[in-house]
PDB file of N, CA and C in Angstrom:
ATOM      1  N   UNK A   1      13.527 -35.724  29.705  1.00  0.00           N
ATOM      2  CA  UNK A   1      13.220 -35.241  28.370  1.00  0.00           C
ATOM      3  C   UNK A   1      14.359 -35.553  27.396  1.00  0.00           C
ATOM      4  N   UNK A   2      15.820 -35.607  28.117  1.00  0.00           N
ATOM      5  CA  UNK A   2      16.963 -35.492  27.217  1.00  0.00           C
ATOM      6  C   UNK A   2      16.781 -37.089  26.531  1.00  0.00           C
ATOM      7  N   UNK A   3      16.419 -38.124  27.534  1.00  0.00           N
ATOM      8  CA  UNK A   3      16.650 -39.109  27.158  1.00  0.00           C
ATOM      9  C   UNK A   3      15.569 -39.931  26.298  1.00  0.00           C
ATOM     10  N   UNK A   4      14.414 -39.184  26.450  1.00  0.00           N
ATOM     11  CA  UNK A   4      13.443 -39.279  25.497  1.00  0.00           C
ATOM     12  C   UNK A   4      13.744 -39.214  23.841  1.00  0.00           C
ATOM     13  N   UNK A   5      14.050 -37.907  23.564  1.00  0.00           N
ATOM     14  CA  UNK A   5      15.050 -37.032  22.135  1.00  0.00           C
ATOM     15  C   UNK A   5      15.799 -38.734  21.801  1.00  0.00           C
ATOM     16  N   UNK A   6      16.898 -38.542  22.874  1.00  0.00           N
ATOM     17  CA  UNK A   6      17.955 -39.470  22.453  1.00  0.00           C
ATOM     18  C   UNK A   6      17.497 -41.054  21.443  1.00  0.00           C
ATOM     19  N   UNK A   7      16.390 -41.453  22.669  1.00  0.00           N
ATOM     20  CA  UNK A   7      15.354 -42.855  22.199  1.00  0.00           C
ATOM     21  C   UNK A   7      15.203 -42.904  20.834  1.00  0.00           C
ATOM     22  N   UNK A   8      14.379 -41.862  20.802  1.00  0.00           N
ATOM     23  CA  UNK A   8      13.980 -41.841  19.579  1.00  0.00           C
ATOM     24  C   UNK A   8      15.137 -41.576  18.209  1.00  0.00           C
ATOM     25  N   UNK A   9      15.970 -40.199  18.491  1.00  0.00           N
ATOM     26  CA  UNK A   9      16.788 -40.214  17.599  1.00  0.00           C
ATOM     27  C   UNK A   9      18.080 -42.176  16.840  1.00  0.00           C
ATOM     28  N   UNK A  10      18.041 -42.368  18.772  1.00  0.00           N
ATOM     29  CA  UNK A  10      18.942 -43.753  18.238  1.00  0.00           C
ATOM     30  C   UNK A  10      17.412 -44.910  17.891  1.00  0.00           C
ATOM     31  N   UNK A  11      16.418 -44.592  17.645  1.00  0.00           N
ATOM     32  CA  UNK A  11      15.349 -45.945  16.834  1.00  0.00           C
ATOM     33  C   UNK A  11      15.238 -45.505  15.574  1.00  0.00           C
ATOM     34  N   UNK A  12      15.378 -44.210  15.372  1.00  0.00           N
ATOM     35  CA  UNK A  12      15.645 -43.500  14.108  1.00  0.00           C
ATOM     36  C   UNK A  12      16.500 -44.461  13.051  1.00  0.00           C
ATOM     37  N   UNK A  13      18.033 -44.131  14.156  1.00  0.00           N
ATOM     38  CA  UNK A  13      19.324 -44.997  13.560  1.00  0.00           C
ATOM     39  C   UNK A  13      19.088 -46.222  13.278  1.00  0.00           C
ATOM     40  N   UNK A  14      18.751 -46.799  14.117  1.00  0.00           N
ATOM     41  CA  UNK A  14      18.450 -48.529  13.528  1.00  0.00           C
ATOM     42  C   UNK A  14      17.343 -48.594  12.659  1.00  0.00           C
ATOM     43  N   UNK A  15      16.542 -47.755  12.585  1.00  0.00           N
ATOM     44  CA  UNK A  15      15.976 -48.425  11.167  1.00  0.00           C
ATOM     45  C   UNK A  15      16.274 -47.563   9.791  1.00  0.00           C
ATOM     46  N   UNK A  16      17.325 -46.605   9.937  1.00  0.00           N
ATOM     47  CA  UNK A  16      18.487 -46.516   8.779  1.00  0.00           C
ATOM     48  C   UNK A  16      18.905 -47.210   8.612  1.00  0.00           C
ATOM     49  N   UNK A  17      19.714 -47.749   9.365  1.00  0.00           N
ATOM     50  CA  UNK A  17      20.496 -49.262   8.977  1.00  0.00           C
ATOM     51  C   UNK A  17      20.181 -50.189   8.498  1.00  0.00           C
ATOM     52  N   UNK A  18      18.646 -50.540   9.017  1.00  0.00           N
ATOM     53  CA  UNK A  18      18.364 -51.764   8.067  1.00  0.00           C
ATOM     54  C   UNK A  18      17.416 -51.284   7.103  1.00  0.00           C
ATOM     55  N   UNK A  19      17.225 -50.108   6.538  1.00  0.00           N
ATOM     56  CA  UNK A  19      16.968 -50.039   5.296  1.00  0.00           C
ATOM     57  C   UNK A  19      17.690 -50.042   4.378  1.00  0.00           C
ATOM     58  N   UNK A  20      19.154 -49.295   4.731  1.00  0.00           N
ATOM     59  CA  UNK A  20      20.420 -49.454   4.201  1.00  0.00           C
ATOM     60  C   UNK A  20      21.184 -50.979   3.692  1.00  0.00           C
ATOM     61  N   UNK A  21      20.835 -51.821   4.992  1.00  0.00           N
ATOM     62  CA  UNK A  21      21.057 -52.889   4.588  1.00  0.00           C
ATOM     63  C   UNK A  21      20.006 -53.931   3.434  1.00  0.00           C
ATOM     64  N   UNK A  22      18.703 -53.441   3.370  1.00  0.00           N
ATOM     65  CA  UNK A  22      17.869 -53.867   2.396  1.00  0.00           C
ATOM     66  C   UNK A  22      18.154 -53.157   0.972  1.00  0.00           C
ATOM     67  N   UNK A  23      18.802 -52.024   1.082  1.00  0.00           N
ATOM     68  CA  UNK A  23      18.932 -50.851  -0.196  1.00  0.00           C
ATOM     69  C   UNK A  23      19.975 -51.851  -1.197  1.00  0.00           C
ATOM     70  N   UNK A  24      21.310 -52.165   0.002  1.00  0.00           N
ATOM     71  CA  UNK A  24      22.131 -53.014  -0.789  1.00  0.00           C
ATOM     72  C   UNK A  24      22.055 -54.237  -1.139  1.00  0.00           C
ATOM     73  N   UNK A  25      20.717 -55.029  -0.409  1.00  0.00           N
ATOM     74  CA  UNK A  25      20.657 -56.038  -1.171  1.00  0.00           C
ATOM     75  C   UNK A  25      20.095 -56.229  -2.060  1.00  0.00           C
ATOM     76  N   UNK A  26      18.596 -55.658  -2.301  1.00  0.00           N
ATOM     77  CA  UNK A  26      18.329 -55.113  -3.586  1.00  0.00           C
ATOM     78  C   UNK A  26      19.324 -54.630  -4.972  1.00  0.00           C
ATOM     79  N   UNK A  27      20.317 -53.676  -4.560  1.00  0.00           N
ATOM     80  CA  UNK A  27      20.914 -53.222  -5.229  1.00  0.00           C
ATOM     81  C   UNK A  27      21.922 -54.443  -6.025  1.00  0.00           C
ATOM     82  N   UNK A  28      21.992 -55.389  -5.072  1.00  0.00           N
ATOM     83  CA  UNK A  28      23.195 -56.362  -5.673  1.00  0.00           C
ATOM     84  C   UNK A  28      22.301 -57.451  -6.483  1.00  0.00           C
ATOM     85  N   UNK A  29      20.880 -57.221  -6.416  1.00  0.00           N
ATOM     86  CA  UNK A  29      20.256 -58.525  -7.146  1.00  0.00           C
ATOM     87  C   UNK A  29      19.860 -58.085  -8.652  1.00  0.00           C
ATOM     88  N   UNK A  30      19.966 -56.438  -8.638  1.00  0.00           N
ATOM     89  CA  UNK A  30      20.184 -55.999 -10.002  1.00  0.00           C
ATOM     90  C   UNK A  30      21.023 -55.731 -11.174  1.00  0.00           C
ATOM     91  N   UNK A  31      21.409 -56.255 -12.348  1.00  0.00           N
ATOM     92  CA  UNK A  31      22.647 -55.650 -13.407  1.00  0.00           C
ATOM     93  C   UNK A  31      22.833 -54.209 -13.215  1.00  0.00           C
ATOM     94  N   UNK A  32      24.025 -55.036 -13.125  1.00  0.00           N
ATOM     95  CA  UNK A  32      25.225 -53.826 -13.091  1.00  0.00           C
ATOM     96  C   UNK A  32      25.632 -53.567 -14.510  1.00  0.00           C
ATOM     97  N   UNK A  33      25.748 -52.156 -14.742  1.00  0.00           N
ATOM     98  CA  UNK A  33      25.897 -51.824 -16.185  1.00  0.00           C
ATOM     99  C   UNK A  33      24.881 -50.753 -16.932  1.00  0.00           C
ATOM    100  N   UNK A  34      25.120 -50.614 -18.287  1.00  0.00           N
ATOM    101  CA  UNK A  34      24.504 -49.778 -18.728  1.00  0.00           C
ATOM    102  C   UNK A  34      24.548 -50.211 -20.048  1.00  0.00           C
ATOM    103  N   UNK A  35      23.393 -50.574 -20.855  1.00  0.00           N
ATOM    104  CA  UNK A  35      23.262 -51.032 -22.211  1.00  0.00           C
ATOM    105  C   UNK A  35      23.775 -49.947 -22.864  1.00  0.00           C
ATOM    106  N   UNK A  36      24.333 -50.468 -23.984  1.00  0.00           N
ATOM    107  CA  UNK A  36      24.886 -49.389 -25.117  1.00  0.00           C
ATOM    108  C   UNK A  36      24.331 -49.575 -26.811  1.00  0.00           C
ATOM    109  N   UNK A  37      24.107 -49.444 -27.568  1.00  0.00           N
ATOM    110  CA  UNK A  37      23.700 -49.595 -28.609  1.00  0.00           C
ATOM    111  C   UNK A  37      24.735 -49.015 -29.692  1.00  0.00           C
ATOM    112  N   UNK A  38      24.866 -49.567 -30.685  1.00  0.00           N
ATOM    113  CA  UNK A  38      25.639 -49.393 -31.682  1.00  0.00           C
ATOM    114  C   UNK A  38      25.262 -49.785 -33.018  1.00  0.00           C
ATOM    115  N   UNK A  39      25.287 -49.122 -34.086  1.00  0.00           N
ATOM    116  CA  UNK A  39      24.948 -49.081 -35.277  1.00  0.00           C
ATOM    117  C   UNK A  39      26.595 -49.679 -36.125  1.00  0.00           C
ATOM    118  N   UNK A  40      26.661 -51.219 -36.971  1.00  0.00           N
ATOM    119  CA  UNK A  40      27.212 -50.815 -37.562  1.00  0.00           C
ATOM    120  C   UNK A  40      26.894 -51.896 -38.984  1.00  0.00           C
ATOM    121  N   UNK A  41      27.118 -51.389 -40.172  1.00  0.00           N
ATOM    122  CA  UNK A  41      27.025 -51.925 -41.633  1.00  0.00           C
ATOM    123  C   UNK A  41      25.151 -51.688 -41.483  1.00  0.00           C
ATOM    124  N   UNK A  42      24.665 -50.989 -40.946  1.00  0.00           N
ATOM    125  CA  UNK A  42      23.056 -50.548 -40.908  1.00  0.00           C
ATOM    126  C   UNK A  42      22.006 -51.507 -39.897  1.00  0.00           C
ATOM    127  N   UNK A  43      22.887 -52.324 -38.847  1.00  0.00           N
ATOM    128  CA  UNK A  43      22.391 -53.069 -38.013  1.00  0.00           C
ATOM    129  C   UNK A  43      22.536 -52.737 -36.674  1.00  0.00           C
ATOM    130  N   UNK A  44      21.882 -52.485 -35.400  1.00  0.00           N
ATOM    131  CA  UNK A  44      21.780 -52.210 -34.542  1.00  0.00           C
ATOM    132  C   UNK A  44      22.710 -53.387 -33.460  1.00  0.00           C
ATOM    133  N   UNK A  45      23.386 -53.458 -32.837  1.00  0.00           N
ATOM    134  CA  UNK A  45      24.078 -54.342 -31.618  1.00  0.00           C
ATOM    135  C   UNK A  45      24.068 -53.538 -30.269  1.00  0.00           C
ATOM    136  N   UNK A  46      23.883 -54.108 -29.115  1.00  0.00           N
ATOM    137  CA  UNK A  46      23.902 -54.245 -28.001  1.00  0.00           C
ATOM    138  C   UNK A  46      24.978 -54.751 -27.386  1.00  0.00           C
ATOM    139  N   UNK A  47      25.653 -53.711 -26.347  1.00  0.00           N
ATOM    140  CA  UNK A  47      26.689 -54.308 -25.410  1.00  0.00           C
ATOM    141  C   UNK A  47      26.472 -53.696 -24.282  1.00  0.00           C
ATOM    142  N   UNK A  48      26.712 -54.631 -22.850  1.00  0.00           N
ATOM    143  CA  UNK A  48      26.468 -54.356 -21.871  1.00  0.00           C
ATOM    144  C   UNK A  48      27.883 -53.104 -21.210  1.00  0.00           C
ATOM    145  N   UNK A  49      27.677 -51.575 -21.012  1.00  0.00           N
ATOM    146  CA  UNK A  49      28.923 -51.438 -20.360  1.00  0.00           C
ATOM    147  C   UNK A  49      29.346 -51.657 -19.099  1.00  0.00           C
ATOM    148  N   UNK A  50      30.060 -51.628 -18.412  1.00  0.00           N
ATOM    149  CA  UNK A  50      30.619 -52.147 -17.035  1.00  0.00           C
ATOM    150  C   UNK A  50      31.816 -51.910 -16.879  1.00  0.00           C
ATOM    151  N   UNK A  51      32.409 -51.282 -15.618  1.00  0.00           N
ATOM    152  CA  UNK A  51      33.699 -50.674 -15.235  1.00  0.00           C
ATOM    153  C   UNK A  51      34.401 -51.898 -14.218  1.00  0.00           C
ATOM    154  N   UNK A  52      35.361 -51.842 -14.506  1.00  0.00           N
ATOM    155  CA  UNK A  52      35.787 -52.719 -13.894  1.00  0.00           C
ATOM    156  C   UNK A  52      37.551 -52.491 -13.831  1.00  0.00           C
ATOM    157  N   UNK A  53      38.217 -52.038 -12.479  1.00  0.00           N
ATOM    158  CA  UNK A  53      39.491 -51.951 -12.412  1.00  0.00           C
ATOM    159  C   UNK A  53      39.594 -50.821 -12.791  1.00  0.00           C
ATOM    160  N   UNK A  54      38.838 -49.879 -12.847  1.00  0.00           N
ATOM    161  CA  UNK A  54      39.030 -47.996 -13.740  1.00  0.00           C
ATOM    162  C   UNK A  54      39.021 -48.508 -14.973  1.00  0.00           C
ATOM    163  N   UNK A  55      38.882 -49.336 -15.808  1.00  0.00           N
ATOM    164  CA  UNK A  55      38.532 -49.711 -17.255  1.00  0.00           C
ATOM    165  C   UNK A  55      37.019 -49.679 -17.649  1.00  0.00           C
ATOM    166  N   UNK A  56      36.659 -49.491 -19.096  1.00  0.00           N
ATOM    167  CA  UNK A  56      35.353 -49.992 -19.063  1.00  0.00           C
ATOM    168  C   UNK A  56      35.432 -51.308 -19.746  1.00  0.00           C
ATOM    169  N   UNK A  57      34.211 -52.516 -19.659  1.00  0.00           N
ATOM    170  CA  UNK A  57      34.332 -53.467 -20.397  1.00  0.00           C
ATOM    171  C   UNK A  57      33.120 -53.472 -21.431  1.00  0.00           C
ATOM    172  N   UNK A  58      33.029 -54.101 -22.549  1.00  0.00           N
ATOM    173  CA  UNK A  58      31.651 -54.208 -23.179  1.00  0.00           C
ATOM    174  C   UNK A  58      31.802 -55.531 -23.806  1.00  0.00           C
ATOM    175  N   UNK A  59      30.665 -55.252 -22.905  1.00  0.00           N
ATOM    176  CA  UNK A  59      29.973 -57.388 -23.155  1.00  0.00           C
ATOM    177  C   UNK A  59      29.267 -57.799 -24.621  1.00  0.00           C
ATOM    178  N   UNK A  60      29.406 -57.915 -25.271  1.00  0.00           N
ATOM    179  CA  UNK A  60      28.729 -58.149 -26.659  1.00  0.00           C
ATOM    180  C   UNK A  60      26.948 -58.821 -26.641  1.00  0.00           C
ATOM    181  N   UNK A  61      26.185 -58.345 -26.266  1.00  0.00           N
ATOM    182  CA  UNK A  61      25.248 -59.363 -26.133  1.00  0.00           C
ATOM    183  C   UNK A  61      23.893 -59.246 -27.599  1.00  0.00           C
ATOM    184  N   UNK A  62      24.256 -58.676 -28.552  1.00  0.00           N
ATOM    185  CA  UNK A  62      23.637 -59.080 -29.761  1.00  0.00           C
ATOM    186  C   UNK A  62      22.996 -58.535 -30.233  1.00  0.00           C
ATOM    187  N   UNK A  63      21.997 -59.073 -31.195  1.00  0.00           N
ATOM    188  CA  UNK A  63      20.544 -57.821 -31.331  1.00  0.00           C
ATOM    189  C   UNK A  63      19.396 -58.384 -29.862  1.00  0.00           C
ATOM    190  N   UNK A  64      18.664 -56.906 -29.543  1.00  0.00           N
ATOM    191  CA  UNK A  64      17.926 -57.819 -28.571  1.00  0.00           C
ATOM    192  C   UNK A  64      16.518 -57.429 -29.265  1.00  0.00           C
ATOM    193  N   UNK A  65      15.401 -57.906 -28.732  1.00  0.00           N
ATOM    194  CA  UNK A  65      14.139 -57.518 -29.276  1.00  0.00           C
ATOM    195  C   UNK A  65      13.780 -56.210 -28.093  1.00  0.00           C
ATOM    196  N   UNK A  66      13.094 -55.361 -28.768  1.00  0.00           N
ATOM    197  CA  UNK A  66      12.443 -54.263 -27.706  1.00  0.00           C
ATOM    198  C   UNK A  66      12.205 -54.214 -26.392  1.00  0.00           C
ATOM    199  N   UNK A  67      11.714 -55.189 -26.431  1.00  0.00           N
ATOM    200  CA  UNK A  67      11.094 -56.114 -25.068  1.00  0.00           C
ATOM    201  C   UNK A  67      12.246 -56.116 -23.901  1.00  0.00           C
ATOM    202  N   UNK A  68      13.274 -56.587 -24.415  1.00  0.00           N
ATOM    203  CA  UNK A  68      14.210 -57.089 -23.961  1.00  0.00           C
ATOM    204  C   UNK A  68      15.075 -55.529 -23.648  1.00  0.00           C
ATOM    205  N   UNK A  69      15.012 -54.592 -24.565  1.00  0.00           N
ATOM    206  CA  UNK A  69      15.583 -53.306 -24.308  1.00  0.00           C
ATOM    207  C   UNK A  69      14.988 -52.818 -23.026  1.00  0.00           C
ATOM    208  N   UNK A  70      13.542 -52.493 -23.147  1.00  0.00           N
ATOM    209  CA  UNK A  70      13.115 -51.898 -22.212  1.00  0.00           C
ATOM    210  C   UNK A  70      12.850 -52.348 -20.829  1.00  0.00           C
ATOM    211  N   UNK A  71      12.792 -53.645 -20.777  1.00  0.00           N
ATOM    212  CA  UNK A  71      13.140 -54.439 -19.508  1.00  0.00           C
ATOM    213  C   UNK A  71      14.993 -54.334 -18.904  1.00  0.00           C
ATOM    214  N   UNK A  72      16.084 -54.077 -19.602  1.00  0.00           N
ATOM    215  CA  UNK A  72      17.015 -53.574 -18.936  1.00  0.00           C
ATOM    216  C   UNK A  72      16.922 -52.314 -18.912  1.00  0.00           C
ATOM    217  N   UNK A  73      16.757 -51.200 -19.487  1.00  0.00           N
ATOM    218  CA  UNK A  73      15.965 -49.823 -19.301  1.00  0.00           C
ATOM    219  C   UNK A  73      15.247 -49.800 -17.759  1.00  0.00           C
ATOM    220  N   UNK A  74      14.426 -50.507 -17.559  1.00  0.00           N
ATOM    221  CA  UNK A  74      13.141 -50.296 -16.182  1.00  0.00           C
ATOM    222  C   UNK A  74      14.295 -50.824 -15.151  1.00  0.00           C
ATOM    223  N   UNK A  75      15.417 -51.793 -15.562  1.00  0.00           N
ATOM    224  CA  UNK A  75      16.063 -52.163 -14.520  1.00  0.00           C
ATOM    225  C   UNK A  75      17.033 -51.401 -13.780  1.00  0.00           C
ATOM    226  N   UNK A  76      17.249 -50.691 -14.874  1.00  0.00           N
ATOM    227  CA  UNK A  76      18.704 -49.515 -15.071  1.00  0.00           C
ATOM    228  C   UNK A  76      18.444 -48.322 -14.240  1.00  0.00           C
ATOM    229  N   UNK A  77      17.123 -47.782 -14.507  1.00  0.00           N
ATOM    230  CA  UNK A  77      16.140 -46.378 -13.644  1.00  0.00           C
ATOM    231  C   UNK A  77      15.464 -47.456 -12.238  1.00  0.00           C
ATOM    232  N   UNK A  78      15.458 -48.577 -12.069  1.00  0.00           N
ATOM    233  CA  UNK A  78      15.437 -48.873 -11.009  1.00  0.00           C
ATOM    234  C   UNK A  78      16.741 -48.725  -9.690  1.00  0.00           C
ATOM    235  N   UNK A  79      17.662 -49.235 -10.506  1.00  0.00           N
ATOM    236  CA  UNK A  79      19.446 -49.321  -9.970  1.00  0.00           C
ATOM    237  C   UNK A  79      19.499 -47.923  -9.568  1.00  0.00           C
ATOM    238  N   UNK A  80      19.302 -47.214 -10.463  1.00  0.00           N
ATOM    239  CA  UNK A  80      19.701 -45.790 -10.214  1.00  0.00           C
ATOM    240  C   UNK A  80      18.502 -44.803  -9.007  1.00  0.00           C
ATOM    241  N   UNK A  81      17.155 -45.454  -9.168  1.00  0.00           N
ATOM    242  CA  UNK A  81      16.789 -44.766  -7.881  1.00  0.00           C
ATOM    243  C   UNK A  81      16.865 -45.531  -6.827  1.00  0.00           C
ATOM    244  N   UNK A  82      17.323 -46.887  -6.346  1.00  0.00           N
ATOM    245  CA  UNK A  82      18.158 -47.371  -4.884  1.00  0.00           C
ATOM    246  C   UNK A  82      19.288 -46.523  -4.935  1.00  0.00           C
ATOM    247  N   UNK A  83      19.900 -46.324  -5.763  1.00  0.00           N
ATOM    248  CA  UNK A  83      21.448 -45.590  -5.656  1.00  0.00           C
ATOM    249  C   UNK A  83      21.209 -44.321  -4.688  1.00  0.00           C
ATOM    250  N   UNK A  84      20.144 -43.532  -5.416  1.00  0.00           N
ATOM    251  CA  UNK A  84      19.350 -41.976  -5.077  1.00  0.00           C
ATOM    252  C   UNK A  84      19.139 -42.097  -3.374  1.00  0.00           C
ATOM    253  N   UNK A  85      18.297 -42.857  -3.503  1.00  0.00           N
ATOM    254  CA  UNK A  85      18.221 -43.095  -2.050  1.00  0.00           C
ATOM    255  C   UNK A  85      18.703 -43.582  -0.844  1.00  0.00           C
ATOM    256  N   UNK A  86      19.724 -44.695  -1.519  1.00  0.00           N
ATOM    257  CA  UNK A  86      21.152 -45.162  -0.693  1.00  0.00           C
ATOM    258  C   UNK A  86      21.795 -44.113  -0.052  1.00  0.00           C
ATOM    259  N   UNK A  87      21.673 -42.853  -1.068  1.00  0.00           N
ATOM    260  CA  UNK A  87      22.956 -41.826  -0.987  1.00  0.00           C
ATOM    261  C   UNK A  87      22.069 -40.981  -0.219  1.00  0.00           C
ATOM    262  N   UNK A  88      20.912 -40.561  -0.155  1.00  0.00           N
ATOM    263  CA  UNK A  88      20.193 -39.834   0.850  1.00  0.00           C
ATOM    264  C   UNK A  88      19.869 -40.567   2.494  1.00  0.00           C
ATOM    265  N   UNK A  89      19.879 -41.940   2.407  1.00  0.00           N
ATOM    266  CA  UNK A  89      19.666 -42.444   3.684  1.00  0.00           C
ATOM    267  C   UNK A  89      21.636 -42.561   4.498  1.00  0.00           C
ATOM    268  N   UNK A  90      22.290 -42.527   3.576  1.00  0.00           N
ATOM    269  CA  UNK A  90      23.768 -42.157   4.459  1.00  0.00           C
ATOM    270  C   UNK A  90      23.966 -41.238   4.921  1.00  0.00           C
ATOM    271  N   UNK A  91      23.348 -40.028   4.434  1.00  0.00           N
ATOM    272  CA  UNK A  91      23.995 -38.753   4.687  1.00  0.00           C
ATOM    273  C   UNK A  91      22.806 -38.516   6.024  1.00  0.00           C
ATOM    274  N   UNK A  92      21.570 -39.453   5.930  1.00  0.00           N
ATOM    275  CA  UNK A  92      20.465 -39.745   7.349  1.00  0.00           C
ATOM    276  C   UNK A  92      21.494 -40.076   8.433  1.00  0.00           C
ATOM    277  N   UNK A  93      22.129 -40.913   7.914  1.00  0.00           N
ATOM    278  CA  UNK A  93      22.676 -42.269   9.067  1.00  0.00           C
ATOM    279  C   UNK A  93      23.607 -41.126   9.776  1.00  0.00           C
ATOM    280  N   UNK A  94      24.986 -40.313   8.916  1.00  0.00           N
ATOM    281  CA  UNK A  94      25.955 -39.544   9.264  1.00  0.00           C
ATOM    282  C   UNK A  94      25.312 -38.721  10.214  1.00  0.00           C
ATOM    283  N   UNK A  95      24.031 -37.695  10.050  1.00  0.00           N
ATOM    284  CA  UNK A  95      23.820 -36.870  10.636  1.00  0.00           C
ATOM    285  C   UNK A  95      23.234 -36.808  12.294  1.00  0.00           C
ATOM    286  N   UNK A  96      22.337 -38.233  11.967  1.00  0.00           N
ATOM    287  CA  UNK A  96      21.941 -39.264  13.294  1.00  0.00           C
ATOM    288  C   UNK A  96      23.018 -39.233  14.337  1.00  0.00           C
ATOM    289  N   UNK A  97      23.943 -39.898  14.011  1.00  0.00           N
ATOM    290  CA  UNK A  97      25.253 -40.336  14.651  1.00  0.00           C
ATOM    291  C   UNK A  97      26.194 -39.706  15.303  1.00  0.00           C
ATOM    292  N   UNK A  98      26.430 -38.316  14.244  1.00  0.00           N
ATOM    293  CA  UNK A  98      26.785 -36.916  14.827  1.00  0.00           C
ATOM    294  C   UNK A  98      26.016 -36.635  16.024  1.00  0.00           C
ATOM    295  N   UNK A  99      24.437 -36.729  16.073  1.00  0.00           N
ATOM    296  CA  UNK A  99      23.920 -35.465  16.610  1.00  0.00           C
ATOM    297  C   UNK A  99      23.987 -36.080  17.999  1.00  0.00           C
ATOM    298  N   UNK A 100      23.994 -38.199  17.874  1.00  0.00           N
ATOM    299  CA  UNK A 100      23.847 -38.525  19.250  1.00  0.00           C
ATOM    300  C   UNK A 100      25.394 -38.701  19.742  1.00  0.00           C
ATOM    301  N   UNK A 101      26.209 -38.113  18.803  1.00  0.00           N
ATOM    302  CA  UNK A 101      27.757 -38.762  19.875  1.00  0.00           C
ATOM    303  C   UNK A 101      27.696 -37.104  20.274  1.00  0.00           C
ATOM    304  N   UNK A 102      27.270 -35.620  19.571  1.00  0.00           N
ATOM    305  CA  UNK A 102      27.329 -34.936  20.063  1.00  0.00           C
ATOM    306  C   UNK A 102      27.830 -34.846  21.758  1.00  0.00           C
ATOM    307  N   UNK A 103      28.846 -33.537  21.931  1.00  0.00           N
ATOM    308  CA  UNK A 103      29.021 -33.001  23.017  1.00  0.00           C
ATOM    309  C   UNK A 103      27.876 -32.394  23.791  1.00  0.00           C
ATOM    310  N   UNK A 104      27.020 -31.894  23.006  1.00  0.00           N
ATOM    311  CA  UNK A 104      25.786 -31.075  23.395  1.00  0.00           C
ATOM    312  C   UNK A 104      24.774 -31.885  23.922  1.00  0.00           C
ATOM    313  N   UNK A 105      24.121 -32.142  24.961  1.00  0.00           N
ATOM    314  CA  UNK A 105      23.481 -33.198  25.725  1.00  0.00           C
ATOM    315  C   UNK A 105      21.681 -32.606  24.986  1.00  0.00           C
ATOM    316  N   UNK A 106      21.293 -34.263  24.153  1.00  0.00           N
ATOM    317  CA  UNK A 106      19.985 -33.711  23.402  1.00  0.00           C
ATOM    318  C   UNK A 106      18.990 -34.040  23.925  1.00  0.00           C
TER     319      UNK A 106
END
C-alpha cells in the first residue's frame, strides 16, 4: 500500500515539473514589462517599463493605436496569470518532495 501512495505521489512530481518547465517557456516567449502612458504638451506617449539591475528602464515606444494598447494589455494579464500559477505549482512541487523524502514511511 505504502508503495502504491509513494507511485503516485512521485507521477504527481514529474508532471509538476514539466508543467513548470512549459510555464517557463511560455513565460519567456512573452514581453517583459509593463506599458506606461504619459501625457505630455496634451499628447499621450507610451513607454515600455522594465527593471533591470534594481533600476527601472523606459523604452520610448511612441503613440500606439488602441489596438496595439490592448494587445500588450491581454499580453501583460497573460504574463501575470503564468506567473500566478508558476508560483502555485512550486509551492506543489516543494510540498511533493517534502512529503516523499519524508521520515514518515507513506
Amino acid at each position: 500500500m505504502r508503495g502504491l501512495i509513494k507511485g503516485v505521489l512521485s507521477e504527481e512530481l514529474g508532471n509538476s515539473l514539466r508543467m513548470k518547465k512549459r510555464y517557463v517557456e511560455e513565460l519567456d516567449k512573452l514581453p517583459k514589462g509593463c506599458l506606461s502612458r504619459k501625457k505630455i504638451k496634451g499628447h499621450y506617449y507610451f513607454y515600455l517599463v522594465q527593471r533591470h539591475k534594481g533600476k527601472f528602464l523606459y523604452n520610448y515606444k511612441g503613440r500606439l493605436s488602441p489596438d496595439e494598447v490592448k494587445k500588450h494589455k491581454s499580453l501583460q494579464l497573460k504574463r501575470a496569470g503564468y506567473r500566478k500559477s508558476l508560483s502555485k505549482l512550486n509551492k506543489q512541487i516543494k510540498f511533493l518532495r517534502s512529503t516523499l523524502r519524508g521520515k514518515q514511511p507513506v
